[in-house]
Every structure is written in structure tokens, then in C-alpha cells.
C-alpha atoms as a PDB file:
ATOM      1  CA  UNK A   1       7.376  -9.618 -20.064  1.00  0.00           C
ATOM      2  CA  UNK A   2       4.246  -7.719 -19.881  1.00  0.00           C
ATOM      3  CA  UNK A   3       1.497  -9.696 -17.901  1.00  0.00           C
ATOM      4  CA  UNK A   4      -3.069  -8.752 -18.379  1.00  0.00           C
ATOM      5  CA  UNK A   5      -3.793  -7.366 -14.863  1.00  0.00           C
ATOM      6  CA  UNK A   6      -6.842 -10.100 -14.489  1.00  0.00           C
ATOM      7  CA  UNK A   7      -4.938 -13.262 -15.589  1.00  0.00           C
ATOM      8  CA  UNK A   8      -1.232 -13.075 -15.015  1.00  0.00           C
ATOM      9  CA  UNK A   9      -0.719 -14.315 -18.109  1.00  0.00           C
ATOM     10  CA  UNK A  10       2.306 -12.289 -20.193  1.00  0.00           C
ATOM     11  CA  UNK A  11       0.876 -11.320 -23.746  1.00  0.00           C
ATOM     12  CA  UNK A  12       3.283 -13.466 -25.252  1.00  0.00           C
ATOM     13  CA  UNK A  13       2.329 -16.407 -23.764  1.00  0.00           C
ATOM     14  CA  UNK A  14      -1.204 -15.707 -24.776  1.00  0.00           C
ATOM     15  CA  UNK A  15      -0.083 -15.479 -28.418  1.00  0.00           C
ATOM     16  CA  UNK A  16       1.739 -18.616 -28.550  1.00  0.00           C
ATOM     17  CA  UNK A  17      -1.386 -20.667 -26.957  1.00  0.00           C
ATOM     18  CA  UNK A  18      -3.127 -18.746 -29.349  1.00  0.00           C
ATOM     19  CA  UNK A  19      -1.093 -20.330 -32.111  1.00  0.00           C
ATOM     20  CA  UNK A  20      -0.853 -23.813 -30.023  1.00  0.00           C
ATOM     21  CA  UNK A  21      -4.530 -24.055 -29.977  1.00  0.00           C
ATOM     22  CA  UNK A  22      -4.679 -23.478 -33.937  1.00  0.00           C
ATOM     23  CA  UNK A  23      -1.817 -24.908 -35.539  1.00  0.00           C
ATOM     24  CA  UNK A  24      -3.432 -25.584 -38.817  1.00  0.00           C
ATOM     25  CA  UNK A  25      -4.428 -22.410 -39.481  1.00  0.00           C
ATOM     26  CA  UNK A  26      -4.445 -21.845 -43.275  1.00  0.00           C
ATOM     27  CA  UNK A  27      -0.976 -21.857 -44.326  1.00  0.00           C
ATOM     28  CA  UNK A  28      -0.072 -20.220 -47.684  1.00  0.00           C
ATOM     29  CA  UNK A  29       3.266 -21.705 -49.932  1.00  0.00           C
ATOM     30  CA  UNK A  30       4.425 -18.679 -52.460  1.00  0.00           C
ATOM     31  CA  UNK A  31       6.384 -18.843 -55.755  1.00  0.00           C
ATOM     32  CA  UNK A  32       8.261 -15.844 -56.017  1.00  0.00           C
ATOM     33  CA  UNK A  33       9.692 -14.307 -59.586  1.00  0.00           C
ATOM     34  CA  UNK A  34      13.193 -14.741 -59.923  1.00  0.00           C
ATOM     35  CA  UNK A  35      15.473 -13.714 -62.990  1.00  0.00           C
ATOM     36  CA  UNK A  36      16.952 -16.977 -63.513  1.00  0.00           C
ATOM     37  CA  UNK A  37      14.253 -19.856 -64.462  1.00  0.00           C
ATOM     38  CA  UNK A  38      12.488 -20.051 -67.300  1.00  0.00           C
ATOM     39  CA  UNK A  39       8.598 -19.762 -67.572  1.00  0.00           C
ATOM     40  CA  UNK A  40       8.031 -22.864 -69.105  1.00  0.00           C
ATOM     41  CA  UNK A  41      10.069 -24.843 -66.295  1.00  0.00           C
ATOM     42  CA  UNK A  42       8.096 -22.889 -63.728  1.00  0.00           C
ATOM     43  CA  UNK A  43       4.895 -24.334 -65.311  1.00  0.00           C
ATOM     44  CA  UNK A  44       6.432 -27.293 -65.833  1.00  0.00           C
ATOM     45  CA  UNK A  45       7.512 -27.954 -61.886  1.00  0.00           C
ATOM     46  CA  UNK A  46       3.790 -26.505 -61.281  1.00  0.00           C
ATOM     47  CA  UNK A  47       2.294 -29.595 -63.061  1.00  0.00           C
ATOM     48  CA  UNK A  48       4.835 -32.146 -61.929  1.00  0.00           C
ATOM     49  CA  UNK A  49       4.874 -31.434 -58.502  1.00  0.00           C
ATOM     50  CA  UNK A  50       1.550 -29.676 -57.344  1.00  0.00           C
ATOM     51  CA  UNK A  51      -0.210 -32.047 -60.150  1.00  0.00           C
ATOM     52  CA  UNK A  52      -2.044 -29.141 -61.742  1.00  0.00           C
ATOM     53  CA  UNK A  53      -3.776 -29.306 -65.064  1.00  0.00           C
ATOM     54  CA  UNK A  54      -1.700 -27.397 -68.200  1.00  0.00           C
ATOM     55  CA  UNK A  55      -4.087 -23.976 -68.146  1.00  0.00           C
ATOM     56  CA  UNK A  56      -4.272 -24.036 -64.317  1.00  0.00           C
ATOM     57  CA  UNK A  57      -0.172 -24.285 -63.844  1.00  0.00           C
ATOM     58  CA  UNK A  58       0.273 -21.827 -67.040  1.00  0.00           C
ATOM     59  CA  UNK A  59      -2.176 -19.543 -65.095  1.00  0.00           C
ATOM     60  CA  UNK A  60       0.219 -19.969 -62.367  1.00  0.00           C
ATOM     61  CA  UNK A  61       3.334 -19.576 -63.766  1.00  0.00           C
ATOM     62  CA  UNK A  62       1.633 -16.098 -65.319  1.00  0.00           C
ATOM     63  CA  UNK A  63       0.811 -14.473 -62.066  1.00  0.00           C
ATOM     64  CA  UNK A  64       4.248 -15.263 -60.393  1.00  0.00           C
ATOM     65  CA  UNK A  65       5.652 -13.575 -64.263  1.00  0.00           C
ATOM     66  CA  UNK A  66       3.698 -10.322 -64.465  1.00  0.00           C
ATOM     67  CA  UNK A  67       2.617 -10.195 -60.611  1.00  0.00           C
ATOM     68  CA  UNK A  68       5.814 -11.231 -58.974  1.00  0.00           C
ATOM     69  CA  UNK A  69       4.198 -13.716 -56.982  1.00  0.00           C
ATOM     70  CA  UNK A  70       1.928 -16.271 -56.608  1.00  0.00           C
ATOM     71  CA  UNK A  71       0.160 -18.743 -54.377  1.00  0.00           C
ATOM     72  CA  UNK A  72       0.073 -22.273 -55.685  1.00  0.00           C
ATOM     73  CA  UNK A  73      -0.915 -24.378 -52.337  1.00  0.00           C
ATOM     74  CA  UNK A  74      -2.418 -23.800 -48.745  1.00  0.00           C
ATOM     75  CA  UNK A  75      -2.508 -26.138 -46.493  1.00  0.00           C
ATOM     76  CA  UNK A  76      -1.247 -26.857 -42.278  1.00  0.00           C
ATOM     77  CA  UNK A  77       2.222 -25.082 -41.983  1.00  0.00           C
ATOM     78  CA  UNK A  78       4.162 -28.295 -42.005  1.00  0.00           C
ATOM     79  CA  UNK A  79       2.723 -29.535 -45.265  1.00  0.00           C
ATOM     80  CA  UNK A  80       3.334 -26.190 -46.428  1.00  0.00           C
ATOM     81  CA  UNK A  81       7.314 -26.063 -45.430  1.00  0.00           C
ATOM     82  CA  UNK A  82       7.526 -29.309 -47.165  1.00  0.00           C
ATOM     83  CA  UNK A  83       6.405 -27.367 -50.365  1.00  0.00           C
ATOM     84  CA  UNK A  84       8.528 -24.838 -49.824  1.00  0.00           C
ATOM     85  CA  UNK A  85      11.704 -26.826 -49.214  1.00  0.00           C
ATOM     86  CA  UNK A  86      10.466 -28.890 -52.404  1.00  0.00           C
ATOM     87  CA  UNK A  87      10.261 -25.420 -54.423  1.00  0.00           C
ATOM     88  CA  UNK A  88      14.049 -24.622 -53.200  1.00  0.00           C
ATOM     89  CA  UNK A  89      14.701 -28.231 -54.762  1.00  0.00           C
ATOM     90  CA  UNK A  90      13.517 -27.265 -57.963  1.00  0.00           C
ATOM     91  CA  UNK A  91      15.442 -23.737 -57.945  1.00  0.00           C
ATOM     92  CA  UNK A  92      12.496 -21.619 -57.258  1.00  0.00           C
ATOM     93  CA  UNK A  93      12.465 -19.152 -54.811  1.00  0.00           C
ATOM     94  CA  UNK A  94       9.063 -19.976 -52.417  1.00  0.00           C
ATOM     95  CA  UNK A  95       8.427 -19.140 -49.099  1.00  0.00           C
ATOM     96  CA  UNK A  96       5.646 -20.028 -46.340  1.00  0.00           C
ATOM     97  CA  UNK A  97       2.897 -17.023 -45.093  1.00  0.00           C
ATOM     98  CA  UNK A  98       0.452 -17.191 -42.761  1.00  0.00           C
ATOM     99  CA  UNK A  99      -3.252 -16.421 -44.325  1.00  0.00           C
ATOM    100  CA  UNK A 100      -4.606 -13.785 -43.023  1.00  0.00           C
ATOM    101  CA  UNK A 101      -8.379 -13.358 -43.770  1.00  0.00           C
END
């Protein structure tokens, strides 16, 4: 491991505090396109289990259809794997991204 000259400190160590100190960085949950579920299911899971309003999960479901993907919640990480493992539940493929501004 690599250590800064001034502190001591190895650079890994200095990213994980980095990430200790700011765990709930915006997390993002993604619905990927998959050749297997239906689009109306997809909006369908997108107002049962995110709550959204018909236009809002049909806007949705649209952008994970033509666009391959699509965000449909951000959050803490945690809340965020929940989602995800909620998504794989459902049969959709989803995974978990950091946001990056």
C-alpha cells in the first residue's frame, strides 16, 4: 500500500474514510431492459412498488424500453439495495450506482 509522504496515511485508507464519512451519498437504484417482461408489468411494478402516479411510471417504463435504462429511486445505499433486491423479486433486472455529480 502506497502511503501521502505528509500523513502516512495509504491512499486507500483515505478513500474508505472518505466513503465512511459520507455514507449517504446519493445512491441511484436502475431498471435495466431485459427481453423477457412485459412493458405493462414493468409499469405496473413501477406503480405498485415505488407508488408512482400512471404517466410518471409509464414515463418510466418508456425510458428503461427505448433507452435501456432508467433511474426510478435515489436514496442512502442501503435503502437503495433494498430496491434493488425488491426489483430482482419482481423479475427485473436493477442494480445500485453511485451518483456522480
Amino acid at each position: 500500500m502506497s502511503s501521502d509522504r505528509g500523513t502516512g496515511r495509504g491512499v486507500l485508507e483515505e478513500e474508505l474514510t472518505d466513503l465512511r464519512a459520507a455514507p449517504d451519498v446519493p445512491w441511484l437504484t436502475i431498471v435495466w431492459n431485459d427481453p423477457v417482461n412485459l412493458m405493462n408489468y414493468v409499469a405496473r411494478v413501477f406503480r405498485e412498488y415505488f407508488g408512482y402516479p400512471q404517466h410518471e411510471a409509464d414515463r418510466l417504463m418508456l425510458l428503461v424500453h427505448h433507452e435501456g435504462k432508467a433511474v426510478v429511486a435515489s436514496g442512502p445505499r442501503e435503502e437503495m439495495e433494498h430496491h434493488v433486491h425488491s426489483m430482482h423479486g419482481y423479475g427485473l433486472w436493477a442494480t445500485v450506482a453511485r451518483f456522480d455529480a
